[in-house]
Each structure stands twice: as C-alpha cells, then as structure tokens.
Protein backbone atom coordinates (compact mmCIF):
# COMPACT_ATOMS: atom_id res chain seq x y z
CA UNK A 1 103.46 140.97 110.45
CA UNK A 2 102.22 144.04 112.28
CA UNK A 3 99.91 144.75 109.66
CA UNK A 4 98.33 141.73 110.07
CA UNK A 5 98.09 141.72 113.64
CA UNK A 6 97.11 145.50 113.64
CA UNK A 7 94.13 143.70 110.99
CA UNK A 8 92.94 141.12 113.45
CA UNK A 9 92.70 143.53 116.62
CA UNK A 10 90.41 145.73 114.11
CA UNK A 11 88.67 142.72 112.68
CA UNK A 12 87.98 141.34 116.79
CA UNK A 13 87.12 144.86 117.56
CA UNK A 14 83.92 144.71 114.80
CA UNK A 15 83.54 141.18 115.86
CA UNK A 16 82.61 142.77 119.40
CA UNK A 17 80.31 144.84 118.00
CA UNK A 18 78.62 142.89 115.94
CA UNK A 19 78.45 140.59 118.75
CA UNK A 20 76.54 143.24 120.83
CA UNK A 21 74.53 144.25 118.44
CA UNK A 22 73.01 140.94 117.64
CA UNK A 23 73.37 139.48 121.36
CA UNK A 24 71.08 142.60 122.37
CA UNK A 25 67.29 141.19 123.04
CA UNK A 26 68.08 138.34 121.53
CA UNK A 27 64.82 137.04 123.78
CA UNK A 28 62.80 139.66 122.08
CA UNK A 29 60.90 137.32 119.40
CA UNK A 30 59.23 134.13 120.04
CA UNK A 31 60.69 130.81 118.95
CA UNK A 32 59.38 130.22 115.55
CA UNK A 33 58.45 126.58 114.90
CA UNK A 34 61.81 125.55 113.66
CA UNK A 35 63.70 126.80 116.86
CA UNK A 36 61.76 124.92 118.79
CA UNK A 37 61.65 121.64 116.98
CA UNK A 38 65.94 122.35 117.48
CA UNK A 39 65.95 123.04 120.83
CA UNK A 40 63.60 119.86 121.57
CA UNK A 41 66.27 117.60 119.41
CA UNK A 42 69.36 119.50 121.83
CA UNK A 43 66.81 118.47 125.00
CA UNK A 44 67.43 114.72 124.04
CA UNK A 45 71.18 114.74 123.76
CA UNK A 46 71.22 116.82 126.83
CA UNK A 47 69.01 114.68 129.00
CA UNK A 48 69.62 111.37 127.27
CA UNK A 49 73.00 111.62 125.71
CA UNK A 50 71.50 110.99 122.78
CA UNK A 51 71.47 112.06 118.95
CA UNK A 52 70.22 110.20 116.01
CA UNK A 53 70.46 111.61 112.61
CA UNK A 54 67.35 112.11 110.71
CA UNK A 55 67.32 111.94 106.93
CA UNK A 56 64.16 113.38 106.08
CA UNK A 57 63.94 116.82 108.68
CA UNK A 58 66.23 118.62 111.34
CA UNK A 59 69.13 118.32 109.26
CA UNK A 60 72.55 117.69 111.05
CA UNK A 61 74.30 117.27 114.43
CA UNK A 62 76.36 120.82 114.05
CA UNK A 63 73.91 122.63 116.28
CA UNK A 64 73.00 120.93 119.14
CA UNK A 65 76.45 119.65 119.34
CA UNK A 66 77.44 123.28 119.55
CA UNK A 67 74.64 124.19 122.08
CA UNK A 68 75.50 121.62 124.65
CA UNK A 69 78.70 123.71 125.75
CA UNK A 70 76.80 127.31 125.49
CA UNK A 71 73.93 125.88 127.92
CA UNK A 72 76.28 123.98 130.68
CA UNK A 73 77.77 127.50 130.82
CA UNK A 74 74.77 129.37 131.24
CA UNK A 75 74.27 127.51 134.55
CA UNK A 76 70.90 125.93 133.70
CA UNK A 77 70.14 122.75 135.12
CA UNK A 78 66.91 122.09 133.51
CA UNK A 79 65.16 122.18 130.08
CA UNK A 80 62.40 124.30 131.25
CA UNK A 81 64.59 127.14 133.06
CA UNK A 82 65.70 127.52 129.34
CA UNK A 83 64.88 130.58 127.23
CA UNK A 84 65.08 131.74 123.78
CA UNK A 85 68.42 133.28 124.72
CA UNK A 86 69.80 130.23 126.24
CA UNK A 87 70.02 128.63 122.55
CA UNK A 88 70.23 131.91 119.74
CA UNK A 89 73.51 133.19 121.53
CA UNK A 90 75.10 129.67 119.44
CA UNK A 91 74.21 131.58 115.93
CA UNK A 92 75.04 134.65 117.38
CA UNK A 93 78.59 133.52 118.06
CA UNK A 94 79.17 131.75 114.80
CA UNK A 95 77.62 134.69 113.38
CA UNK A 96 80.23 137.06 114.94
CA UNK A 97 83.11 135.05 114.09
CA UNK A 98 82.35 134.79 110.89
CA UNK A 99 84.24 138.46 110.62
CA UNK A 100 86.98 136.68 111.80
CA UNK A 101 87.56 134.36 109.08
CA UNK A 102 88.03 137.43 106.99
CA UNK A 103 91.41 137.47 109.01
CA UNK A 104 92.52 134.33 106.22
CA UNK A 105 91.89 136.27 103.25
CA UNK A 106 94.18 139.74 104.14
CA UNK A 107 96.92 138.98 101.26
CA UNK A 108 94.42 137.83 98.70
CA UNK A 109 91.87 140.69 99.20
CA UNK A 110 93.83 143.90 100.61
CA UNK A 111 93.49 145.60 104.08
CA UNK A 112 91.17 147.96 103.38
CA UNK A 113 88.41 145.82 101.63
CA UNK A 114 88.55 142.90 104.32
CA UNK A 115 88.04 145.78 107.05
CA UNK A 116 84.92 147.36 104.33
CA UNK A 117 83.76 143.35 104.11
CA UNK A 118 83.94 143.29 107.98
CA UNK A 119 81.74 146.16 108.35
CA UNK A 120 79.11 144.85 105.81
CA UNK A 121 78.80 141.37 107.26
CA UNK A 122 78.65 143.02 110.96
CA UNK A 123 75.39 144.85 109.87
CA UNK A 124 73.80 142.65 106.91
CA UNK A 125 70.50 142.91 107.72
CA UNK A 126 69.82 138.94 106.76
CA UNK A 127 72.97 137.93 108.13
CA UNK A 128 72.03 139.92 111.62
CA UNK A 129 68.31 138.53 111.49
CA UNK A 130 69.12 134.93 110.93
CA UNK A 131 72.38 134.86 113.51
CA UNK A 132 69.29 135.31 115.85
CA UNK A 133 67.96 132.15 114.67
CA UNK A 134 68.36 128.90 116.20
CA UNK A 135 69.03 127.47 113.16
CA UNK A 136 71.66 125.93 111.61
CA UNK A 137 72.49 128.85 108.74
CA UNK A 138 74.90 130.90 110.62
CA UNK A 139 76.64 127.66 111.84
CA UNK A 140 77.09 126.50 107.68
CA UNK A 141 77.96 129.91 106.54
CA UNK A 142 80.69 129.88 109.02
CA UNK A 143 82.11 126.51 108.26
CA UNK A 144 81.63 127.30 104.39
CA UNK A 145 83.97 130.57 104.43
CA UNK A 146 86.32 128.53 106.99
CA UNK A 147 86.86 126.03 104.00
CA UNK A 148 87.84 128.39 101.64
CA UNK A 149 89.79 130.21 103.96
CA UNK A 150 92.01 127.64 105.15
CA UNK A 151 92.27 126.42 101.58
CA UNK A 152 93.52 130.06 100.95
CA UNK A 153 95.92 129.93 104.03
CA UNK A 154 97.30 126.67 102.55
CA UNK A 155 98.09 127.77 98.98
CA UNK A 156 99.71 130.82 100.30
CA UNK A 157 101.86 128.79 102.72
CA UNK A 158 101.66 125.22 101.81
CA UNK A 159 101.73 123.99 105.67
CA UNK A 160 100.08 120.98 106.43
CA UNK A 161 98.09 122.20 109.51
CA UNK A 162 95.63 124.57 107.11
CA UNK A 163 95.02 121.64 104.97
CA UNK A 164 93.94 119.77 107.96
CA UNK A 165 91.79 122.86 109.08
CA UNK A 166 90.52 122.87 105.70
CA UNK A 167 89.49 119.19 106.01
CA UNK A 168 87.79 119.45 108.97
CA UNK A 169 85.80 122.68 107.87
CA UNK A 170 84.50 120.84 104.73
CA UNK A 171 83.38 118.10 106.53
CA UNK A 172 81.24 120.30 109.18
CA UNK A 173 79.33 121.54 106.14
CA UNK A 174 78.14 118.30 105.55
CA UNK A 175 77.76 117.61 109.11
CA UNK A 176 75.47 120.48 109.26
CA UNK A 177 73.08 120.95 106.58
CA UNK A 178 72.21 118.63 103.35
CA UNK A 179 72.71 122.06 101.24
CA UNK A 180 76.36 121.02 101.63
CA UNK A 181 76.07 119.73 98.08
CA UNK A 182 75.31 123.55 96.71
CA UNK A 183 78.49 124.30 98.99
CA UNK A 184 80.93 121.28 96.87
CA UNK A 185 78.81 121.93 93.57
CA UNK A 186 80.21 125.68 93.47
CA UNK A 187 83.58 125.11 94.81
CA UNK A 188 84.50 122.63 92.17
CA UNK A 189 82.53 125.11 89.31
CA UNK A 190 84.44 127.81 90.49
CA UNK A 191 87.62 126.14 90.37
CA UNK A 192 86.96 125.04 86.93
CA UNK A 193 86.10 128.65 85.60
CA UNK A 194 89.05 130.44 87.50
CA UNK A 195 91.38 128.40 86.30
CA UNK A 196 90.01 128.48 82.68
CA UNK A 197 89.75 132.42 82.50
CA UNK A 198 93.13 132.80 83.53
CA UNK A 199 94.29 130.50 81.13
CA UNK A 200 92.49 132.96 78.09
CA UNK A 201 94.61 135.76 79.81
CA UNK A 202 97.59 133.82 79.72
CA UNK A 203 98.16 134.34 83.08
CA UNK A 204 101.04 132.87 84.67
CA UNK A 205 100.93 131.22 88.08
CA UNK A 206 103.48 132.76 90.86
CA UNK A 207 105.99 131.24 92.53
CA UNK A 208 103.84 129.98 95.45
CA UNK A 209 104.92 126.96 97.83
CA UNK A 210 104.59 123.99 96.10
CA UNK A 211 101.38 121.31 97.44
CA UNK A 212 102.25 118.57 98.21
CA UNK A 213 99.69 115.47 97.01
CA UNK A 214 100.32 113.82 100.69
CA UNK A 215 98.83 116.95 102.20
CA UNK A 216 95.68 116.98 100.10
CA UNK A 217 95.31 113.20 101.25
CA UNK A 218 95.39 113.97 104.39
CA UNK A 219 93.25 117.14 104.26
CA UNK A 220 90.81 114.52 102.24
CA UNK A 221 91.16 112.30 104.88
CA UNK A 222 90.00 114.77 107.63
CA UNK A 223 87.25 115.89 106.09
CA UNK A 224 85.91 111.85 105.76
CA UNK A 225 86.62 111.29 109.53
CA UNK A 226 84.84 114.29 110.66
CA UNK A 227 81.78 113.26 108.46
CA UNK A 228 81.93 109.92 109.68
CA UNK A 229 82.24 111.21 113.39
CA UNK A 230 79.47 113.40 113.30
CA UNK A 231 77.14 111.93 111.06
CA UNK A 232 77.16 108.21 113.21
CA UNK A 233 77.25 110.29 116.46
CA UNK A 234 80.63 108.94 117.59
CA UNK A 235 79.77 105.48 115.54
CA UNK A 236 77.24 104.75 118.15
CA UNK A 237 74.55 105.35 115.43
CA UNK A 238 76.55 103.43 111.92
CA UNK A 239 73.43 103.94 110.39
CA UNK A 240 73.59 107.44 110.36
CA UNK A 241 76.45 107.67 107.66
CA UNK A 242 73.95 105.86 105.24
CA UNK A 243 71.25 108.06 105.83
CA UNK A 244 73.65 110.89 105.14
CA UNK A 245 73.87 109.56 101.64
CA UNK A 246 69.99 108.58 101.34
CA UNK A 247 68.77 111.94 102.91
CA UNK A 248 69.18 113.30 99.36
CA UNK A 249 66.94 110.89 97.55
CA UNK A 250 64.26 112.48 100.07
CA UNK A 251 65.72 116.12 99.23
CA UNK A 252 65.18 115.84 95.64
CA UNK A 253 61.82 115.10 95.87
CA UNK A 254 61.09 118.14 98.28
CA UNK A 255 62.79 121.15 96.67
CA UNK A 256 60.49 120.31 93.96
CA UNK A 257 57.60 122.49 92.75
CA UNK A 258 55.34 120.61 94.62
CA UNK A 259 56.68 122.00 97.86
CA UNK A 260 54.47 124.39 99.85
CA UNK A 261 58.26 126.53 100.07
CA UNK A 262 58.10 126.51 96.38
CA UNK A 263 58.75 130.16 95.03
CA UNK A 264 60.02 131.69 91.65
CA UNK A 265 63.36 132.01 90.17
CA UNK A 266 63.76 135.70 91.27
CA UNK A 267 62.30 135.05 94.88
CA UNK A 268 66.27 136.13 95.82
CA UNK A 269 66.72 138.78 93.46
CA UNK A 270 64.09 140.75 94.99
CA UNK A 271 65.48 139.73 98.36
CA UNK A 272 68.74 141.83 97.67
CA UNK A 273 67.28 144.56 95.52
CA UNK A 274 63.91 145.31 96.69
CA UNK A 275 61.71 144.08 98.69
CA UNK A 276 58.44 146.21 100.24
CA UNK A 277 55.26 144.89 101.16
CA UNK A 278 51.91 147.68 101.20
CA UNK A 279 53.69 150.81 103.10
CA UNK A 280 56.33 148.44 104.91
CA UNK A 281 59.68 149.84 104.90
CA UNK A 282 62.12 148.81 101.77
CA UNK A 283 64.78 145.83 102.34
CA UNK A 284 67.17 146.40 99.96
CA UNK A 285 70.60 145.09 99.87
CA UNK A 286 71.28 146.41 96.25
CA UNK A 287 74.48 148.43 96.55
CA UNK A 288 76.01 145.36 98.45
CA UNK A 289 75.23 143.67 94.86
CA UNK A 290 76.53 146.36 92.82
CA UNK A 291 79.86 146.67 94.88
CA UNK A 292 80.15 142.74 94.27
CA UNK A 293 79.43 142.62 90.84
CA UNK A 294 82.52 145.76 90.42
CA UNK A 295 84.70 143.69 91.75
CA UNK A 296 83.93 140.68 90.02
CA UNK A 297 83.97 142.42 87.07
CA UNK A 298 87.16 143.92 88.08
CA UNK A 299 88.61 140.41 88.53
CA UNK A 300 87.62 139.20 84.83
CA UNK A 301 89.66 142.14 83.02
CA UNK A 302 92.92 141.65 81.71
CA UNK A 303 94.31 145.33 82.67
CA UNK A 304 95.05 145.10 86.99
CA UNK A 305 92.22 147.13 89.33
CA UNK A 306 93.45 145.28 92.80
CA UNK A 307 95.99 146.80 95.39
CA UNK A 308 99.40 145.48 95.29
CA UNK A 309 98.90 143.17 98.67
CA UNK A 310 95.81 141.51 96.69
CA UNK A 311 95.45 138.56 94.82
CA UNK A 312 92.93 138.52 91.99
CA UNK A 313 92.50 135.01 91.84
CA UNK A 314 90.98 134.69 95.05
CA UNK A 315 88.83 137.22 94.22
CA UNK A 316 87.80 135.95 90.67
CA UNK A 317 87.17 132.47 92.54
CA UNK A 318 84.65 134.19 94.78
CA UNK A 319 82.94 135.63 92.11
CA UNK A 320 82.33 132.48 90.47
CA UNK A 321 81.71 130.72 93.63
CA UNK A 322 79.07 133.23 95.05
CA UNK A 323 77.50 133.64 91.32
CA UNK A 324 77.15 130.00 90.77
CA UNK A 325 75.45 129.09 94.72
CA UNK A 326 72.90 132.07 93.50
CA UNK A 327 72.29 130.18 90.30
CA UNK A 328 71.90 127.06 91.87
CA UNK A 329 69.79 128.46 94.44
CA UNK A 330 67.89 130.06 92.35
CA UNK A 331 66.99 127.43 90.05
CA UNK A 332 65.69 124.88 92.88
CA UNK A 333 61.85 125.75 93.11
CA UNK A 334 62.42 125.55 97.21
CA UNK A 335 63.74 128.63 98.58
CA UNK A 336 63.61 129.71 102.32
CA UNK A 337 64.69 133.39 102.71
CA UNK A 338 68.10 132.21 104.83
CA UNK A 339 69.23 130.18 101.93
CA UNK A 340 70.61 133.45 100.37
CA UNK A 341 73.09 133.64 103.32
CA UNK A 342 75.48 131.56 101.31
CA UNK A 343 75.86 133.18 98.52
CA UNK A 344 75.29 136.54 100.27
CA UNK A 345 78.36 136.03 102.08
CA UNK A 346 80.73 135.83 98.91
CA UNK A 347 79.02 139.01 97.60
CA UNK A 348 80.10 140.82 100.99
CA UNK A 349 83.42 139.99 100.63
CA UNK A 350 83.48 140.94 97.04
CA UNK A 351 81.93 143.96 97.48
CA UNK A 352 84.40 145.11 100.47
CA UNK A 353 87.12 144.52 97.68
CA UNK A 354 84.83 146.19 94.75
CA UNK A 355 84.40 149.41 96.87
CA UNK A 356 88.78 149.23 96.77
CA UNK A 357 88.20 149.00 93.01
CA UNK A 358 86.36 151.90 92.67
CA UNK A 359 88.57 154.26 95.93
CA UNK A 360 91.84 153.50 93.63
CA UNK A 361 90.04 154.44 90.29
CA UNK A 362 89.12 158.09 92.37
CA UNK A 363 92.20 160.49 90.72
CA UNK A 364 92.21 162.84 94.30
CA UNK A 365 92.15 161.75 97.90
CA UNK A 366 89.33 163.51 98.44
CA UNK A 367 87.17 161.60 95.71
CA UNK A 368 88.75 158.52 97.57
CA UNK A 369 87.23 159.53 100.62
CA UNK A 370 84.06 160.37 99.72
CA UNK A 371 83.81 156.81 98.38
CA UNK A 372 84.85 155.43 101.86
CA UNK A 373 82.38 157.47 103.24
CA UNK A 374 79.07 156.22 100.83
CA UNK A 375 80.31 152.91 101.70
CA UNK A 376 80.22 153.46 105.50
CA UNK A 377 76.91 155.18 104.78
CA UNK A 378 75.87 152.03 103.19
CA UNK A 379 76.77 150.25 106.19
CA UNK A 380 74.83 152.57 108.38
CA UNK A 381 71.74 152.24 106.26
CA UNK A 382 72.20 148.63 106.98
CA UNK A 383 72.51 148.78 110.26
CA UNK A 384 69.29 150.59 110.41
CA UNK A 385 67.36 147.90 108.38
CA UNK A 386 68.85 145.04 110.31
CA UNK A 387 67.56 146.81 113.68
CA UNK A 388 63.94 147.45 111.80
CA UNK A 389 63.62 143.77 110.96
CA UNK A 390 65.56 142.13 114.09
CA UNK A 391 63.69 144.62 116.57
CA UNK A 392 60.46 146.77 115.52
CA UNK A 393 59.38 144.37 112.44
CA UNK A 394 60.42 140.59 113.55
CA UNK A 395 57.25 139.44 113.48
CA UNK A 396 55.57 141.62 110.74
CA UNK A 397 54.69 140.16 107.00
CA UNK A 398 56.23 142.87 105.13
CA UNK A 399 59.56 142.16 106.58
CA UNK A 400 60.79 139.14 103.93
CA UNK A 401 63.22 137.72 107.15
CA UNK A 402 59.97 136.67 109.50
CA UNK A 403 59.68 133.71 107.37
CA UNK A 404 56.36 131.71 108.76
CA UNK A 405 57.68 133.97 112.58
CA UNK A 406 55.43 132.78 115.88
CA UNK A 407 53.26 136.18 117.09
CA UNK A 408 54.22 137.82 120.49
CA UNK A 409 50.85 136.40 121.57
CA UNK A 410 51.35 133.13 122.16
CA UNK A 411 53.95 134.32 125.32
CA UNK A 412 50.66 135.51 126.24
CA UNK A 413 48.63 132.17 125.73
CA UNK A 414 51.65 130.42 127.41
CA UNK A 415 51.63 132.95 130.44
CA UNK A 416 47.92 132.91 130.75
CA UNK A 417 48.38 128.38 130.41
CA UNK A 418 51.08 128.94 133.28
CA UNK A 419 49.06 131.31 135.73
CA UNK A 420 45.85 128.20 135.50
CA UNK A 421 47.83 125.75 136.51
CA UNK A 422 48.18 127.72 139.36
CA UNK A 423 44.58 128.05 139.83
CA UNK A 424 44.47 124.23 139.64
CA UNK A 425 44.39 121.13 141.84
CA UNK A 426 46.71 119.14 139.56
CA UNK A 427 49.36 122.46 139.64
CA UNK A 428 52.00 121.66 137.14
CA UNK A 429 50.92 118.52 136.83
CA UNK A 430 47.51 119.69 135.15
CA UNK A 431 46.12 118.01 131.72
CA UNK A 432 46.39 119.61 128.55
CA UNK A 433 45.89 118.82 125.09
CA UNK A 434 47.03 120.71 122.22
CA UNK A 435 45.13 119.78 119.29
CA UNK A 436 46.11 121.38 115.89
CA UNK A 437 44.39 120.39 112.16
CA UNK A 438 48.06 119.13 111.47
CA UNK A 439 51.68 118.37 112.74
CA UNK A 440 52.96 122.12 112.60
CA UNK A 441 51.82 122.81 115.76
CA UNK A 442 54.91 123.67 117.27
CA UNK A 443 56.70 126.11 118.93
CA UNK A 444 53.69 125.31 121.45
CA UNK A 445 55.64 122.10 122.77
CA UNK A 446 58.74 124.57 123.74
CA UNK A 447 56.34 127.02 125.48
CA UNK A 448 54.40 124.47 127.84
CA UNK A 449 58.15 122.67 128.59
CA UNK A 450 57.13 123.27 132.09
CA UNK A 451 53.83 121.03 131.78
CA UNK A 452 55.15 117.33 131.92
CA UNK A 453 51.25 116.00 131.01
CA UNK A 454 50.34 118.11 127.77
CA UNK A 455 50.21 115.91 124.71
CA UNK A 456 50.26 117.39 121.04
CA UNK A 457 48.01 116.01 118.47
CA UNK A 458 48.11 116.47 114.40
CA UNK A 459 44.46 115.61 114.32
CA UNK A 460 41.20 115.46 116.38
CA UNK A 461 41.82 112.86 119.37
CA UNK A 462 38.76 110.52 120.09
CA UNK A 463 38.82 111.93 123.25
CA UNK A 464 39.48 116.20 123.53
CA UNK A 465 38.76 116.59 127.11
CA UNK A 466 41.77 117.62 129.22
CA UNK A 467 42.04 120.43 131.75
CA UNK A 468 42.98 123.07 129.01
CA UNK A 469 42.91 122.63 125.10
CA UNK A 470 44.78 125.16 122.78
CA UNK A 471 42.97 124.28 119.34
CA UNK A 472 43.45 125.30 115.40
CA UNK A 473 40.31 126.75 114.95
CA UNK A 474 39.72 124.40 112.18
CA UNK A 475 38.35 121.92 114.71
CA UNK A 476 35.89 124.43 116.43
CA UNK A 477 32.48 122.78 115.38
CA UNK A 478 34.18 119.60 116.92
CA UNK A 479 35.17 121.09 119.93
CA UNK A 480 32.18 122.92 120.57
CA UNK A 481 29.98 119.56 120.41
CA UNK A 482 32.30 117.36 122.64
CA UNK A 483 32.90 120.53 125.19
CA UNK A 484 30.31 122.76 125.23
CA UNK A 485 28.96 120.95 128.27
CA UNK A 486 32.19 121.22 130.41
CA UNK A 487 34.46 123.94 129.16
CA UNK A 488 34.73 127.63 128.01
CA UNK A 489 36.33 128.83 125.19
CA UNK A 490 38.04 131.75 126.46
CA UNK A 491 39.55 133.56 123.88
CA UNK A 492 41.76 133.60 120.54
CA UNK A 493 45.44 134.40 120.49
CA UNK A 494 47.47 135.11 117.66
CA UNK A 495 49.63 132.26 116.29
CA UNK A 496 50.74 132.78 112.59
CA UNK A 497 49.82 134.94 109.90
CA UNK A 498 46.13 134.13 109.52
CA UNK A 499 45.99 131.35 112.02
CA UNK A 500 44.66 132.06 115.48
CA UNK A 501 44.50 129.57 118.44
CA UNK A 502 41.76 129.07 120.86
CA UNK A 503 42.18 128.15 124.49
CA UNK A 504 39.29 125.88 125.86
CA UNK A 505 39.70 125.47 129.69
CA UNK A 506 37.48 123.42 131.67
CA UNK A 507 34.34 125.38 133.79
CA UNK A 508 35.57 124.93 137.72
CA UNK A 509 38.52 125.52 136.94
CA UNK A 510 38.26 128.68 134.84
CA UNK A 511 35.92 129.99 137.37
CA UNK A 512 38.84 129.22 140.05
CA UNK A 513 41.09 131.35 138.15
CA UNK A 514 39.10 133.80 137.50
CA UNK A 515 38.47 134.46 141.49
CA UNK A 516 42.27 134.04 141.93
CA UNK A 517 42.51 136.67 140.08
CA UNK A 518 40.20 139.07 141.34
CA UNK A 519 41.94 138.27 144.90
C-alpha cells in the first residue's frame, strides 16, 4: 500500500508538470478553424442551454459539456470576454490526467515503467501539441485508457464499483468522437489475440477474483445509459441516439479516398519516425516506437522478461490493442495528424515497460543506469520538440502538428477590424461582411465575436457592400467592380498556408481612421 501511494504522489507530481508545461501560453496560437467552430457550438449551450447532436460534423457532446464548468470558473460572463485560453485549459486538463490513469495499471506494468510511461506521455510532443487543442482528442484518449484501466482494476479486484467506472468510461468514448468504433474494434481484437497466444503457451490463468456475470451487466448497462444520456442531451433531443447510429453511414463515405484529408498508408509511420520538411527541424518519435515494440515483443516470448509486480497479460493486450488501432488507422484513407494519439498512447505505456525489459536484461547496475538515463534523455529530447512545435513552430508547415493552423496575422486583421469600429459612427454595432469562396471561413466568426452585425458568407452575396469586408481573394475581380467606387482595399493578411485575406473598408470611414490614428 505505501508503494502505491508513494506511486500516485510521483505520478500527481509529473501530472503538475505536465500541467505547467502545457498550460504555459496556451493563448500563444490562434484558434484554428476547428476550435472555433467548438467554441461557437459551447456558446449555444452556454447562452441557450442548448445542444443538439450533429451526425455529419462536430462530433459529440464530451467537450462542451466539459467546458461549461472550466468557463463559469474563469469568471467570464460573456462570450466575447472569452479567449483562446478560456477553452484549451479543458484538453489541457484531460491531457494532464491522463498520467494519472497510469495510477490503474501499477501491478500489471511495474513501478518503474508506469513512472518511465509517465514521463513520456508528460512530454510527447503530439500528445503536448494537441492537449492545446480545443478539440475533442485529448478528451477520447483520456476516456479510452480510463476503460481499460478500470477494466484492469476490476479483474485484479473483482469489485463492482470499477466495472461501473469501466461502463461509464466506454460510453464517454462514444459520447465523444465517432472514432469510438476504432476504440471497440481493437479492444475486442485484442482480447481475441491475448487470449489465443496464451493459450499456444499453455499459459495458465492465476487465481484472480472470480467476475461475476451480474457485474458485467451492470457495467454493460452503464455504459448504455451514459450513451443514451449524452447522446439525446438529457433525452430532450431522442433523436440524437439515432443519429448516433446513422452518423456512421455519413463516416464511411468520408474517410474515403475521395476526402480532401485523404493521405497514404504510411502518413503515421513517418509521423513517429521521421518527419522533416526543407531545413525544418526533425519530429521523430522513433525510440518511443522501438521501446514499444521491445516490450511487445517481450510480452509474446514464452521465457519471462517482466518484473515480479508485473503482469504480462496486460501488457501483451496493449500490444495488440495499440498495434491493431495503428492498423486500422492506417488503412482508412482519412487521416488527421491527432488520430495517432490513440494508438500513440498504448505505445507510451509499452515503451515505459519495454525500457524495464531492457534495465533488467543490463548484467551491472551501472549498465542499468545508463539505460535509465538514455531513456530520460529521450524524454528530454522530447520535451524539446514538443516546445519547438507548441511554441517557436505552431504555425509553421514543416511542423506535421499545425495541421491546416490559422497565421498570427489574422489577430492582426481582427485588431486592426476592432480599432475601425472605433473610428466609426455605428461603433460596435458597425456592418461587416465576411465573404469567403467557400464555407471554411472560420476561425473569423470567433475573432469578430465582439461585432453582433457581421454576417459570413460561403459565396459572393448579391449585395457586398457593408462597412468592412474581409474577402478570399478568389472574389477580387468581383469585389473590385461592385466597390471600387466606395471602398479601399487596404491590405492582405495572412490566413492559411497559401491563402491570404483582404480587408475592404469603406472610403469615409477609412479616412476617419486613418486621422484617428495620426491623433
């Protein structure tokens, strides 16, 4: 017992850390269009008390649930005294107590690899970057490992209250991303090829508690409620428990190749082993892989590599777990960067207990050591990469996290939007129009929250004229003709990779904020 609590002190005490670490700056990069399109489904359940479950975008109710707590405590009282920070430190606290969980898994992995697993998830560069993310990955990572943690805790134990936990846990993966399936898919696989291989090696099972079929019923039985719950919003939206099912018939046909997110099979392998664009600094998270695939390995022999307070079948069902979510992910044309976080995860753990492998083949202490200390300079090497691409690179293309990332310029466009209203009549109250050559105009919506008359259009209106336009280039020969009368076009500002915007803003009142300025 004091081992274990002397394990979660240590454990909260890299939680901390890694909280810092990610909560630092965590205003530093602009929304990217995602975020915003997440914090502007949070600002209707906050202001309306609404949610309704979409099946075809946005995925589920997990997050903004989650945020509605984290902003009543930040003291803000309205949506547009909100700020990037406001919503990421969700992810960033899932994020962190993720090393937590690791807590469950102390008699099935061995102190000293959880505490090695700890360190590794605390600086993962993708699991850093996208625990800044208001998105929903850190939030389904968590709930994933929470599953198989409490499904751990119950076969060591048999009590009925980790069942239930485990219940609840598997339904929040559903309730939180449509990937949930990837989650179930690999469980069950797993199950079915760690039970097989220890059948070749004739192992024998141990004298564990004995489960009890009422417990998994119940367990079952939680994990249905919570689905329900969630998924119908309270079952003030019934509908939303069909669409849960139905989402996937939309799914199918968009992880296809016909996706603009399609990429190839080894999009993730080059992820984890190598990834540099021109003279861009190398992402690599290749001796996490290596470390994973030793203890894997380790797990499939018949002769016995793990410390006496480990369990090899936990680790064995990890490795089949985490190598069957890469195969699966790998196979499905549509691949976003923070899908890997799933299977990444697994190979963490694994590797904390593959570096144990390896310290207890060393024949001297010393040998030991020095393997304790590559692995913590591993860890520091991460740390360094996670700070490149969370800090000095978030927005740059050779860094493979800034998937489609907003540019620091459009604070600027925003500010500049901001300081003209101030120059006009109408103040706050001013028109604008933000007219894009398609519907992926956002984050713009979240960064003129303060402007209660701009409208957002997919296309060219009929009529363009407002007080200020921020235009996709693509409609400049438009523009020009049905402005060139009454407004200037004042400049471009960065948007996305290769896509600028302009900002049109009519004559008087550019001229009045021009001589605001100069007083």
């Amino acid at each position: 017992m004091k081992r274990a609590i002397l394990l979660f002190l240590l454990l909260l005490l890299i939680a901390a850390g890694a909280f810092a670490f990610r909560f630092h700056r965590l205003d530093i990069r602009p929304f990217h269009a995602d975020e915003s399109v997440q914090a502007a489904i949070f600002r209707t359940l906050w202001e309306d008390g609404t949610y309704t479950y979409n099946p075809h975008e946005f995925h589920g109710p997990t997050l903004p649930a989650s945020t509605w707590p984290a902003v009543k405590l930040s003291g803000k009282s309205q949506f547009a005294e909100t700020n990037e920070a406001t919503f990421r430190i969700v992810p960033v606290l899932f994020g962190s107590a993720l090393i937590l969980l690791l807590w469950l898994f102390r008699d099935g992995l061995g102190m000293l690899a959880v505490v090695l697993a700890a360190l590794l998830a605390a600086v993962s560069p993708p699991l850093v970057y996208y625990s800044r993310d208001y998105i929903h990955e850190s939030l389904f990572v968590f709930f994933s490992l929470a599953t198989i943690g409490c499904i751990w805790r119950y076969m060591r134990t048999g009590r009925l209250c980790w069942c239930l936990l485990a219940g609840v846990a598997l339904g929040l993966i559903q309730a939180t991303k449509e990937t949930s399936i990837f989650v179930y898919s690999a469980m069950i696989v797993a199950t079915v090829f760690s039970t097989g291989w220890a059948w070749l090696l004739w192992e024998k099972d141990d004298d564990g508690p004995m489960l009890k079929s009422w417990h998994i019923f119940l367990g079952i039985a939680a994990a249905v409620v919570t689905v329900v719950l969630c998924m119908t919003s309270l079952m003030t939206n019934p509908r939303g428990l069909t669409d849960a099912a139905l989402t996937y018939v939309h799914w199918v046909g968009r992880s296809g190749d016909e996706s603009p997110h399609a990429q190839p099979w080894y999009y993730y392998i080059r992820l984890l082993f190598w990834w540099q664009e021109g003279r861009g600094p190398v992402f690599t998270e290749a001796y996490v892989v290596v470390l994973a695939l030793v203890g894997f390995v380790a797990s499939l022999l018949p002769c016995r590599f793990a410390p006496k307070n480990a369990d090899i079948r936990l680790v064995r069902w990890l490795g089949f777990y985490s190598f069957f979510m890469a195969v699966a992910y790998s196979i499905v044309p549509y691949k976003m960067p923070w899908l890997m976080l799933g299977f990444l995860s697994g190979m963490i753990i694994l590797a904390g207990f593959g570096a144990t492998v390896i310290v207890r083949l060393m024949p001297t202490k010393i040998l030991k050591g020095g393997v304790v200390l590559l692995v913590l300079g591993g860890v520091a090497h991460s740390a360094h990469l996670a700070y490149t691409a969370g800090w000095k690179s978030y927005a740059d293309p050779a860094n493979p996290y800034a998937y489609v990332q907003t540019y620091d310029e459009i604070k600027t466009l925003a500010a500049r939007v901001e300081e003209i209203s101030k120059s006009s009549r109408a103040g706050d109250e001013m028109t604008v129009k933000v007219i894009w050559h398609d519907n992926y105009y956002w984050p713009l919506p979240w960064y003129l929250r303060g402007l209660p008359n701009a409208e957002h259009w997919g296309e060219m209106p009929d009529n363009p004229v407002a007080d200020v336009i921020i235009a996709s280039p693509m409609h400049d020969v438009e523009l020009t003709a049905a402005l060139q009368e009454t407004h200037t076009m004042t400049d471009y500002y960065g948007f996305r990779r290769n896509l600028p915007a302009q900002l049109w803003v009519e004559d008087k009142l550019w001229v009045k904020y021009l001589e605001d300025r100069e007083d």
